[in-house]
N, C-alpha and C. Protein backbone atom coordinates (compact mmCIF):
# COMPACT_ATOMS: atom_id res chain seq x y z
N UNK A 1 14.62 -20.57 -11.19
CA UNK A 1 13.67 -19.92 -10.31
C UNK A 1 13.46 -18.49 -10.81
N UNK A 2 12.19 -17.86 -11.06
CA UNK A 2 11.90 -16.69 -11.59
C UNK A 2 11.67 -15.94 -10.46
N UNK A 3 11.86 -14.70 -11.17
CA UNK A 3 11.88 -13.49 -9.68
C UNK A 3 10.20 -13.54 -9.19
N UNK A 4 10.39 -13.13 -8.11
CA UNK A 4 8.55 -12.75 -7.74
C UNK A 4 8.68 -11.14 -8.10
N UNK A 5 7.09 -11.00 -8.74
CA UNK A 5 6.61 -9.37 -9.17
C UNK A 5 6.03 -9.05 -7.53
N UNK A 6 5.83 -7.66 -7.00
CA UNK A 6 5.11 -7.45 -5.80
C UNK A 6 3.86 -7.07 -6.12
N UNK A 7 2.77 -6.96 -6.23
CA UNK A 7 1.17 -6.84 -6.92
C UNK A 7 0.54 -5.82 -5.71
N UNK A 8 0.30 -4.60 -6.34
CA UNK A 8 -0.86 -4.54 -5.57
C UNK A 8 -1.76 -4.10 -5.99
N UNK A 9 -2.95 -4.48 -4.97
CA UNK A 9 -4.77 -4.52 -5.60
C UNK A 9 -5.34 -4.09 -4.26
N UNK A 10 -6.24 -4.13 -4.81
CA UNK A 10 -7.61 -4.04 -3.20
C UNK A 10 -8.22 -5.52 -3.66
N UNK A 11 -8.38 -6.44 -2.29
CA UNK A 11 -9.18 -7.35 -2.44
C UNK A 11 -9.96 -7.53 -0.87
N UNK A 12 -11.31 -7.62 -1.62
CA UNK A 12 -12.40 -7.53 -1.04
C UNK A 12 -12.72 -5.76 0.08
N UNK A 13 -12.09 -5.29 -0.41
CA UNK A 13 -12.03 -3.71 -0.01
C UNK A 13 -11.34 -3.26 0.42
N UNK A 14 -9.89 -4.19 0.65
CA UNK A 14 -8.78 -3.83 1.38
C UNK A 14 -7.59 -3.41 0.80
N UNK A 15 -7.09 -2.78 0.65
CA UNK A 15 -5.45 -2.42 0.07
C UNK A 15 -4.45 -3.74 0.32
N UNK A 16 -4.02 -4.20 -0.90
CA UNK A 16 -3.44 -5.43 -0.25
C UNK A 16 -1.97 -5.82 -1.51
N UNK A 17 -1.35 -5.93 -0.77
CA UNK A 17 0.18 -6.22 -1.81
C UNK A 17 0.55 -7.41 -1.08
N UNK A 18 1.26 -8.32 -1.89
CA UNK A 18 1.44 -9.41 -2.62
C UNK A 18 2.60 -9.90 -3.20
N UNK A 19 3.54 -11.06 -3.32
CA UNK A 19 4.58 -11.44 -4.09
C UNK A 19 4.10 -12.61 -4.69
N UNK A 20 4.25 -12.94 -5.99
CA UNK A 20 3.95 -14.00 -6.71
C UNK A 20 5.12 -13.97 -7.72
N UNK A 21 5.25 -15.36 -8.43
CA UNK A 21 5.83 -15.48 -9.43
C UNK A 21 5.07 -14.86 -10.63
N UNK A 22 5.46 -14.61 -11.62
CA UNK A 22 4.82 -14.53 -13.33
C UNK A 22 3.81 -15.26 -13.84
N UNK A 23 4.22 -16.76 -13.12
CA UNK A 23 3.46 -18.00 -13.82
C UNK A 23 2.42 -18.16 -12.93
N UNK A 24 2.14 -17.24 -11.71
CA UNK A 24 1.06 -17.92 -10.72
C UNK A 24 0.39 -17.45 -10.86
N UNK A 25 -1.12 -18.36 -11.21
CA UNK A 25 -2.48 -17.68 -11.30
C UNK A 25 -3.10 -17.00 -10.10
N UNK A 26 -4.27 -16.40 -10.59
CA UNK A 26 -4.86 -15.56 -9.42
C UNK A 26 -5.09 -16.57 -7.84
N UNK A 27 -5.93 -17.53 -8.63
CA UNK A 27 -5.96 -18.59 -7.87
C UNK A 27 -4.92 -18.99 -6.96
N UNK A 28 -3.67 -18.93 -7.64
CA UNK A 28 -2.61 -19.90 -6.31
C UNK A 28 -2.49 -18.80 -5.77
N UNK A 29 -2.48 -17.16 -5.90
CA UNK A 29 -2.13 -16.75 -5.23
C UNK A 29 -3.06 -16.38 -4.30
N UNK A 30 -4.41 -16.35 -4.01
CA UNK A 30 -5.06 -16.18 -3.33
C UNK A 30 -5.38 -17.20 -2.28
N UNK A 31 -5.40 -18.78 -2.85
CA UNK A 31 -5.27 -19.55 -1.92
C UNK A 31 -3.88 -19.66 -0.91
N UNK A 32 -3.19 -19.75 -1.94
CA UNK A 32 -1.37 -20.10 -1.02
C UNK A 32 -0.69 -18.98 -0.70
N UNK A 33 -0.49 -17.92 -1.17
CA UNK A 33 0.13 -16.97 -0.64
C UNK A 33 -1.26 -15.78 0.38
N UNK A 34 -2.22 -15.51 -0.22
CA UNK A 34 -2.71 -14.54 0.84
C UNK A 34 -4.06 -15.16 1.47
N UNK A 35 -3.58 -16.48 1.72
CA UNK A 35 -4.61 -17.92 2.25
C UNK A 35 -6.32 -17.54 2.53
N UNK A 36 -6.64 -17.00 1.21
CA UNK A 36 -8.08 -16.91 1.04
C UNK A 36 -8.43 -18.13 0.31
N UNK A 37 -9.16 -18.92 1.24
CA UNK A 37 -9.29 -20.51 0.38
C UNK A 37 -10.69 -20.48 0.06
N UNK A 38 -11.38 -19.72 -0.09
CA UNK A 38 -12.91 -19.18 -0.17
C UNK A 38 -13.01 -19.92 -1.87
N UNK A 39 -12.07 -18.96 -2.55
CA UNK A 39 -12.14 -19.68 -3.93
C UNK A 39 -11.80 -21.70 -4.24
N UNK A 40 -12.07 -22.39 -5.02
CA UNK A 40 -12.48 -23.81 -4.88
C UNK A 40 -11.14 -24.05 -5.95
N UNK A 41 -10.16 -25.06 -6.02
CA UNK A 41 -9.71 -25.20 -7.54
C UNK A 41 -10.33 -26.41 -7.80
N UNK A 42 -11.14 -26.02 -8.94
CA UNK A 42 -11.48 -27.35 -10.01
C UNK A 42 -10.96 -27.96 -10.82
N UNK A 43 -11.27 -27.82 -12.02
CA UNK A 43 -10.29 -27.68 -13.12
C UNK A 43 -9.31 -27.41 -13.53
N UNK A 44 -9.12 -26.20 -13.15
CA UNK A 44 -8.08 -25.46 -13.66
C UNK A 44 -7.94 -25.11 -15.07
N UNK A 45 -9.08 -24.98 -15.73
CA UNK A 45 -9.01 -24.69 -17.03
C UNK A 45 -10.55 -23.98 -17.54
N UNK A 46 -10.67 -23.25 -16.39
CA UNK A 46 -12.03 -22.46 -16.63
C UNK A 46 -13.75 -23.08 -16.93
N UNK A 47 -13.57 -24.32 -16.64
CA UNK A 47 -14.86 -24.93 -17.44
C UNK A 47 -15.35 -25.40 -16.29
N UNK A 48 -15.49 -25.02 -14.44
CA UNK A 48 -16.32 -25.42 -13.54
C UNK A 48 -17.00 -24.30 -13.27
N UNK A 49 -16.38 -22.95 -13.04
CA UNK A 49 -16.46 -22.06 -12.45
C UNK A 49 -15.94 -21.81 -10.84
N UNK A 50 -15.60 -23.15 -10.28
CA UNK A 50 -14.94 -23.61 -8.88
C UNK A 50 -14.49 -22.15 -8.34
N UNK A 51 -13.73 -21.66 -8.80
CA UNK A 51 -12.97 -20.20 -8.99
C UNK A 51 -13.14 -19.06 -9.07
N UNK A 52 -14.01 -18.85 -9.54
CA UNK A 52 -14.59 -17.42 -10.03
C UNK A 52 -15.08 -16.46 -9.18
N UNK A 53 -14.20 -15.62 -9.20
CA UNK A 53 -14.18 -14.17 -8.33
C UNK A 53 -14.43 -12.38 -9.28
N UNK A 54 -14.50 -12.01 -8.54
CA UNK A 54 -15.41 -10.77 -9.36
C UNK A 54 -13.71 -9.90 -9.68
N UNK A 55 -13.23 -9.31 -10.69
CA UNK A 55 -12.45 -8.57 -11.13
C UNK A 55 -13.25 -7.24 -11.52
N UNK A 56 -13.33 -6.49 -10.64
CA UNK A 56 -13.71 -5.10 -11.05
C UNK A 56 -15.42 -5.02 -11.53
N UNK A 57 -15.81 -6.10 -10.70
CA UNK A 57 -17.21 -6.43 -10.91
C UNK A 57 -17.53 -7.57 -11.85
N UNK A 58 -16.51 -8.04 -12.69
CA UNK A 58 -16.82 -8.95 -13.78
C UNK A 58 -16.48 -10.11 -13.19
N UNK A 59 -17.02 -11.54 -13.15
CA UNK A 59 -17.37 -12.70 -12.82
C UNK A 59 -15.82 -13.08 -14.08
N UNK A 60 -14.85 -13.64 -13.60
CA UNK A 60 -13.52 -14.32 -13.60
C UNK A 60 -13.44 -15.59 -12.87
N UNK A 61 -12.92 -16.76 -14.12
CA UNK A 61 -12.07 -17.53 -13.24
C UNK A 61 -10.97 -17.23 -12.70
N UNK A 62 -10.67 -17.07 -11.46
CA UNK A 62 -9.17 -17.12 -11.51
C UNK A 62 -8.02 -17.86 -11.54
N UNK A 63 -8.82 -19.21 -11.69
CA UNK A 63 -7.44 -20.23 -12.81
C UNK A 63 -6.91 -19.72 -13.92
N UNK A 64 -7.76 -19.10 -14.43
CA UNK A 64 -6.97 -18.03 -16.23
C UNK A 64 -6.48 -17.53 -16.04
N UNK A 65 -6.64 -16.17 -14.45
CA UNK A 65 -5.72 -15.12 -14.77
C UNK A 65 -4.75 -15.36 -14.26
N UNK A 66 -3.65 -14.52 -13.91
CA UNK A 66 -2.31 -14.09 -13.54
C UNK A 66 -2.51 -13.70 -12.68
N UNK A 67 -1.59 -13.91 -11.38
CA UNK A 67 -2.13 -13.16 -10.04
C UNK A 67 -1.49 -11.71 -10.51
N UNK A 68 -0.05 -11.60 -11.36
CA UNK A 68 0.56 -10.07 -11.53
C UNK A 68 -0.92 -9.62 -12.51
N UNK A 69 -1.69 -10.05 -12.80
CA UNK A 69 -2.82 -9.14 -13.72
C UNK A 69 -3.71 -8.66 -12.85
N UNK A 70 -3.40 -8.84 -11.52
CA UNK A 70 -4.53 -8.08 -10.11
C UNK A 70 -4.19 -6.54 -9.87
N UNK A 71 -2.60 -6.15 -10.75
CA UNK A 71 -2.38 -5.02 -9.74
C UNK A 71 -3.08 -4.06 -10.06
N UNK A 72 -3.49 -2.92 -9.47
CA UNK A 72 -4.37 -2.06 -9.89
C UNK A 72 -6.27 -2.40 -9.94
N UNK A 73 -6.13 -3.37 -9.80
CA UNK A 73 -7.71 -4.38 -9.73
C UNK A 73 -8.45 -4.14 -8.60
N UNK A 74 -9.85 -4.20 -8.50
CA UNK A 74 -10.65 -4.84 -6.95
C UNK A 74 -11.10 -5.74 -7.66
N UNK A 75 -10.40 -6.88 -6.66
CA UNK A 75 -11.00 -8.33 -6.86
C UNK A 75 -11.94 -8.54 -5.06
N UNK A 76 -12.97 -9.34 -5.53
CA UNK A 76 -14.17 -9.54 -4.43
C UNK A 76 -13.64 -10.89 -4.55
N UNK A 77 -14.00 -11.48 -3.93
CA UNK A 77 -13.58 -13.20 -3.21
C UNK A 77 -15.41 -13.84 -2.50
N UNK A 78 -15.35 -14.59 -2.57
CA UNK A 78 -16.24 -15.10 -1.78
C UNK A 78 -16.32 -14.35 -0.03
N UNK A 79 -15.47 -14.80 0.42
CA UNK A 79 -14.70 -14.28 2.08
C UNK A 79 -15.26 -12.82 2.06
N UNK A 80 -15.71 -12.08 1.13
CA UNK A 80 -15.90 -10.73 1.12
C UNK A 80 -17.33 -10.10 1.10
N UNK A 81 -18.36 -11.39 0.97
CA UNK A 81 -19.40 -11.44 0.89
C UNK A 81 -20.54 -11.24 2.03
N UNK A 82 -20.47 -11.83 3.37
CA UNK A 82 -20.57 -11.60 4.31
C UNK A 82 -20.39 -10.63 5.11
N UNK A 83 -20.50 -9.61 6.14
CA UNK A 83 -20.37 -8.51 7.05
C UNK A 83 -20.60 -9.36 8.18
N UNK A 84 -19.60 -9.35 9.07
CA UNK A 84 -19.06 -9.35 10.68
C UNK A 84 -20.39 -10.77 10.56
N UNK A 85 -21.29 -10.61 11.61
CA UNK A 85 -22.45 -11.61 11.80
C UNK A 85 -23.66 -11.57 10.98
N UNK A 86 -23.63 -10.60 9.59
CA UNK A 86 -24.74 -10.87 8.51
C UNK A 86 -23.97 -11.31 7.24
N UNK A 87 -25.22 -12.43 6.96
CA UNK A 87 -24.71 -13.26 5.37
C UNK A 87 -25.10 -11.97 4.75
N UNK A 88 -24.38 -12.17 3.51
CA UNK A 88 -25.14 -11.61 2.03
C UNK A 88 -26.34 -12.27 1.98
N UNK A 89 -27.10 -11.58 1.13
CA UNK A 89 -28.36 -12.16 0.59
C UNK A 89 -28.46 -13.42 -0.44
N UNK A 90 -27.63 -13.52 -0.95
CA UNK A 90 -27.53 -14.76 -1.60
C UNK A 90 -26.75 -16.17 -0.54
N UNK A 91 -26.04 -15.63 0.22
CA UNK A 91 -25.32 -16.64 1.06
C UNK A 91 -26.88 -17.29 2.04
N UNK A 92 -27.47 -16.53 2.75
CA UNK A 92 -28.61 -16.82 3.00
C UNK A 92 -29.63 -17.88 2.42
N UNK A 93 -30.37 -17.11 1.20
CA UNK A 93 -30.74 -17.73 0.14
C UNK A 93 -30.70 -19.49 -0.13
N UNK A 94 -29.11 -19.16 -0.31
CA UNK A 94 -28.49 -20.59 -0.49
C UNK A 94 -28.89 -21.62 0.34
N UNK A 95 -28.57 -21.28 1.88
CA UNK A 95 -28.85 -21.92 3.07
C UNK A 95 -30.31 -22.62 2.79
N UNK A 96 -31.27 -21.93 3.22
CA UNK A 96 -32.38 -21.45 2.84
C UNK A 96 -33.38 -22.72 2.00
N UNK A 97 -32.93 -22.77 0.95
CA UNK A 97 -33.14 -23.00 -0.65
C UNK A 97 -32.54 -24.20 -0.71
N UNK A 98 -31.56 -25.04 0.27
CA UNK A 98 -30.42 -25.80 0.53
C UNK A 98 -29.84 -25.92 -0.86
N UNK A 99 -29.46 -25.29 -1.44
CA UNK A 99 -29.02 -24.97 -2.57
C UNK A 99 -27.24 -25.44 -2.82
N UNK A 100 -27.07 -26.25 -1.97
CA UNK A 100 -25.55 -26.75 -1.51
C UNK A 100 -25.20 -27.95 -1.21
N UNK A 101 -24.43 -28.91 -1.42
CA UNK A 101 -23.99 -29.54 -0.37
C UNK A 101 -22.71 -30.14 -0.50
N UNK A 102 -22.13 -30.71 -1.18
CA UNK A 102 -20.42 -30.65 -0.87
C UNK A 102 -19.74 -29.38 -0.62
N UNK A 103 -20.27 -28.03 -1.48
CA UNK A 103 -19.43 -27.21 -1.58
C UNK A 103 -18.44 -26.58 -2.53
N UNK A 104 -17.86 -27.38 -3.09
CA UNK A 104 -16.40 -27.13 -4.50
C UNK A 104 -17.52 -25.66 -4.95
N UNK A 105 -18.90 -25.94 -5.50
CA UNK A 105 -19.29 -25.12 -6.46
C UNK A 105 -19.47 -23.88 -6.20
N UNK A 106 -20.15 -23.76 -5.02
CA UNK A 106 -20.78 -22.89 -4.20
C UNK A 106 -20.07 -21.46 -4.39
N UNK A 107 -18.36 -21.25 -3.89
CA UNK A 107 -18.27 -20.14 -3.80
C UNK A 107 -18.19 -19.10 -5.39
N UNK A 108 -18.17 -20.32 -6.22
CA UNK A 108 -17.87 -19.58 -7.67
C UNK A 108 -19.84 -19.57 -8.63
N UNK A 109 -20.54 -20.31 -7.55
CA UNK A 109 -22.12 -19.66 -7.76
C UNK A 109 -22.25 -18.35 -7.31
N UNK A 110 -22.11 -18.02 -6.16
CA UNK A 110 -22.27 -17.09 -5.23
C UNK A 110 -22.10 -15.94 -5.91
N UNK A 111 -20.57 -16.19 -6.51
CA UNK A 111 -19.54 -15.04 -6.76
C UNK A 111 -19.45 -14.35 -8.03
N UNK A 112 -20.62 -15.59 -9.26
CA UNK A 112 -21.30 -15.05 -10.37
C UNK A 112 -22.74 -14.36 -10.26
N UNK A 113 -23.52 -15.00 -9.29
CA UNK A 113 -24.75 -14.09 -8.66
C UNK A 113 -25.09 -13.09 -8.67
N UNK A 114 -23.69 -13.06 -7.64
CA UNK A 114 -23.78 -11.79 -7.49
C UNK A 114 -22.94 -10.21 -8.21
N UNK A 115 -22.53 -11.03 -9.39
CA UNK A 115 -22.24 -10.10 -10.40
C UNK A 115 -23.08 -9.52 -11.54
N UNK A 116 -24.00 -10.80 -11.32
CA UNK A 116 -25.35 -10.44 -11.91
C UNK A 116 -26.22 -9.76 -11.33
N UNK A 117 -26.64 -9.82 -10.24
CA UNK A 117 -27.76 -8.82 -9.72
C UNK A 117 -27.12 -7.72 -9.29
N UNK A 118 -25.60 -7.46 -9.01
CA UNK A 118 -24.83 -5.79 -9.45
C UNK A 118 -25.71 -5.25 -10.49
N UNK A 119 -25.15 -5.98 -11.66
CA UNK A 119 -25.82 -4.94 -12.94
C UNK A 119 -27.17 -5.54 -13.54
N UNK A 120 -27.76 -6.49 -13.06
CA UNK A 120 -29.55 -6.52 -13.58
C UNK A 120 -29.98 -7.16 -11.63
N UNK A 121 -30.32 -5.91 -10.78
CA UNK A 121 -30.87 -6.54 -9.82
C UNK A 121 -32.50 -7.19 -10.38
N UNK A 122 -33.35 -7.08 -11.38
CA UNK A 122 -34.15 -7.62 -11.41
C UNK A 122 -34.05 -8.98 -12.58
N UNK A 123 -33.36 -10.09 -12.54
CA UNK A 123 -33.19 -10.98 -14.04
C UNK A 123 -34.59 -11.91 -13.67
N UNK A 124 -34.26 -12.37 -15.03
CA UNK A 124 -35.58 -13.28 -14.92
C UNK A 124 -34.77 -14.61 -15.08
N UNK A 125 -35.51 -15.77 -14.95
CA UNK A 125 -35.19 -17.04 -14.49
C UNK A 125 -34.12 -17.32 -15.90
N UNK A 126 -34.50 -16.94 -17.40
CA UNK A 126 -33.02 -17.18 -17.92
C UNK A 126 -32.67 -16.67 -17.86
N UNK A 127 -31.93 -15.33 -17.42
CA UNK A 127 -31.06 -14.78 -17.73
C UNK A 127 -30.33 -14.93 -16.19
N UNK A 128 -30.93 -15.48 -15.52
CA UNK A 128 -29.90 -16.38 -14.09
C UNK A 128 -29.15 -17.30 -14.92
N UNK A 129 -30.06 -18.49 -15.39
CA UNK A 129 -29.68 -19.79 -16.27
C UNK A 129 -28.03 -19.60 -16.59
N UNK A 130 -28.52 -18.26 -17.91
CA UNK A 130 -27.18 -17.46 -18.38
C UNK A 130 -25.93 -17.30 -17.92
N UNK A 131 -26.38 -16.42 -16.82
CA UNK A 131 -25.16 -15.59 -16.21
C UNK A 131 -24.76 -16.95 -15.15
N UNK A 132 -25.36 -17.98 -14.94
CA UNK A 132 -24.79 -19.21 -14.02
C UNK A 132 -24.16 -20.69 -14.94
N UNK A 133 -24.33 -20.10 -16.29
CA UNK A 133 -24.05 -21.36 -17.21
C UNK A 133 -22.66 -21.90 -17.11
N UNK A 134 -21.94 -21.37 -16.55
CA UNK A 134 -20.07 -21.40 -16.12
C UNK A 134 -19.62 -21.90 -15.38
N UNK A 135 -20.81 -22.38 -14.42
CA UNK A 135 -20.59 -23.00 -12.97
C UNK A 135 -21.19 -24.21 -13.43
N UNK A 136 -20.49 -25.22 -12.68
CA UNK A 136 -21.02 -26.55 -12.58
C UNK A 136 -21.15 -27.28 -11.41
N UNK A 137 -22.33 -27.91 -11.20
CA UNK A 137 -22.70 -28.91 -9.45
C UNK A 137 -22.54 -29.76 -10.24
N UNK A 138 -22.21 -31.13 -9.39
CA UNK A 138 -22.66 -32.06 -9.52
C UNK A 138 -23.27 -32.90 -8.40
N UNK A 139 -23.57 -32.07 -7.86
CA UNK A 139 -24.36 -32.70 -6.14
C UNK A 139 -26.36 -31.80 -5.96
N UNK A 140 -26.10 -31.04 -6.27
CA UNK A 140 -27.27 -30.46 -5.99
C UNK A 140 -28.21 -29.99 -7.00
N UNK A 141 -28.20 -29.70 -8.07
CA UNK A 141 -28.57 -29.22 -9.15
C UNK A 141 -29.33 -27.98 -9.60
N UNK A 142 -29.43 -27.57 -10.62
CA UNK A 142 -29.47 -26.11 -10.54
C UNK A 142 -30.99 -25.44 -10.36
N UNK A 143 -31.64 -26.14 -10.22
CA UNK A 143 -33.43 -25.66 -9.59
C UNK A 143 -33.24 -24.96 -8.36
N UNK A 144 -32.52 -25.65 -7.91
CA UNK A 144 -32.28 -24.83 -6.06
C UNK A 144 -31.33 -23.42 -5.94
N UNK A 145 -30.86 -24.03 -6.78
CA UNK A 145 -29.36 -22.44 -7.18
C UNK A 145 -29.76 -21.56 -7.84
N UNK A 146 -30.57 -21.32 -8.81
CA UNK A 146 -31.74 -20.56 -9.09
C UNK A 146 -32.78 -20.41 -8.20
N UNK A 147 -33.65 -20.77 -8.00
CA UNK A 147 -34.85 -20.35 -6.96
C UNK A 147 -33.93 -19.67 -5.49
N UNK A 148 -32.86 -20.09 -5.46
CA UNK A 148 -32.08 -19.14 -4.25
C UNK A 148 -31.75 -17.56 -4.99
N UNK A 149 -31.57 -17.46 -6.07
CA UNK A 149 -31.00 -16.31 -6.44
C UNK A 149 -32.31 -15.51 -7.31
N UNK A 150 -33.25 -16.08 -7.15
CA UNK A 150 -34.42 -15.36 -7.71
C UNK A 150 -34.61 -14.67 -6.22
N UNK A 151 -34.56 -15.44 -5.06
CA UNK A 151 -35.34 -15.27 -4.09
C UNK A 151 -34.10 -13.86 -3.02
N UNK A 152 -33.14 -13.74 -3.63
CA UNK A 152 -32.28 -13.24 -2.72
C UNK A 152 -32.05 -11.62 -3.85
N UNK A 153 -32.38 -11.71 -5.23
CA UNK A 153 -32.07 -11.32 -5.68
C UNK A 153 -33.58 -9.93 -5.55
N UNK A 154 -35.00 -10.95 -5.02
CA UNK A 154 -35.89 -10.04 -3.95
C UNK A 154 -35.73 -9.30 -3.01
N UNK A 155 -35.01 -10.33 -2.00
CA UNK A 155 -34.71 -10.02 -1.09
C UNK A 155 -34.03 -8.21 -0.91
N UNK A 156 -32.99 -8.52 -2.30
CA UNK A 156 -32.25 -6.83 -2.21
C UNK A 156 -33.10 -6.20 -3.00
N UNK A 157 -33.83 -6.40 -3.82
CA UNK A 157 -34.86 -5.34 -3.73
C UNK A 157 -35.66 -4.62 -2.94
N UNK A 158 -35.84 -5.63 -2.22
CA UNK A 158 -37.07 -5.24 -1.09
C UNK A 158 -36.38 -4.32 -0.07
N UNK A 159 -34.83 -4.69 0.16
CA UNK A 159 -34.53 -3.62 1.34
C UNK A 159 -33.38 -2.66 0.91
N UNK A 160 -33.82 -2.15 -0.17
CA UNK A 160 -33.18 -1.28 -1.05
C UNK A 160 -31.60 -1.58 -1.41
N UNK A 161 -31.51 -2.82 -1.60
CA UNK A 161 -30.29 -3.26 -2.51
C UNK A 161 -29.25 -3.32 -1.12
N UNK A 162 -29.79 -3.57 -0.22
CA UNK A 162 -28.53 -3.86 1.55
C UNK A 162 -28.01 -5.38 1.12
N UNK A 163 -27.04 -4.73 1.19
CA UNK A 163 -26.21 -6.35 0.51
C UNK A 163 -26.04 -7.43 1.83
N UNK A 164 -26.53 -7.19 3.18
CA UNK A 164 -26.45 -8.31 4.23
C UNK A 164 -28.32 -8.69 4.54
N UNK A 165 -28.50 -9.56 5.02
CA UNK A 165 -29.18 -10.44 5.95
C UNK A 165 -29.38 -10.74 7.13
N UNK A 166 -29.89 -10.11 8.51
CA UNK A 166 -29.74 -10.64 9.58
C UNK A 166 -29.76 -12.15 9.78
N UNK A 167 -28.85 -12.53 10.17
CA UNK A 167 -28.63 -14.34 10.29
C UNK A 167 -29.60 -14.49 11.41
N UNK A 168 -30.19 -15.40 11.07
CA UNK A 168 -30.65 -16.27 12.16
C UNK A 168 -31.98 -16.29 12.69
């Protein structure tokens, strides 16, 4: 049995410490130890995107990393996307666009999205393609997951980059 390291990070804007083993990816530790199940496990070998959470703004699986490679990090989560009773603009979108429907994929679409319209709020339809090529559906397909993130990726233009949505 290996010792646990204590980690700490900010995740999703919060100051947050942590015990994990060496060997535990970001992933187990976010699902099983600080029970953010927002992230999906797929694979486990980086090739769904199921996973993928923002590290310091950069779109990560976190099946690759190390949960001890968080300390010092802001990692964003899916769960972090939302404000109290407003979606994000892409969570919306999605709805919307029905751009969904089992789910597995969804939070590691979302969570590349919106790492993309961080640093190009205006992309054009490939360079969505692009920055979404990591993620994989196999329920809904990617016309809808695009036309949601063209349309949300308006949306924060239009109201000067407000990262929520009045629901409803």
């Amino acid at each position: 049995m290996s010792r646990k390291t204590l980690v700490d990070t900010t995740i999703n804007g919060e100051p947050t410490e942590f015990l994990c083993e060496p060997r535990q990816s970001l992933l187990e530790c976010l699902r099983d130890v600080l029970e953010l199940t927002g992230s999906k496990e797929g694979c486990l070998t980086g090739d769904c995107g199921a996973c993928t959470v923002l590290v310091d703004g950069r779109a990560v699986c976190s099946c690759l990393m190390l949960g001890v490679e968080a300390a010092g990090k802001n990692i964003s989560t899916v769960e972090g996307l939302a404000d109290a009773n407003r979606l994000h603009a892409l969570q919306q979108k999605f709805l919307e666009h029905a751009s969904l429907q089992c789910g597995i994929c969804t939070p590691g679409f979302l969570m590349s999205a919106k790492a993309l319209l961080e640093r190009n709020p205006d992309p054009t339809e490939h360079e969505i393609r692009y920055a979404l090529a990591g993620n994989l559906c196999r329920c809904t397909g990617y016309d809808k997951i695009v036309r949601a993130v063209i349309d949300a990726a308006k949306t924060l233009r239009e109201s000067g980059h407000d990262r929520a949505v009045a629901r409803g």
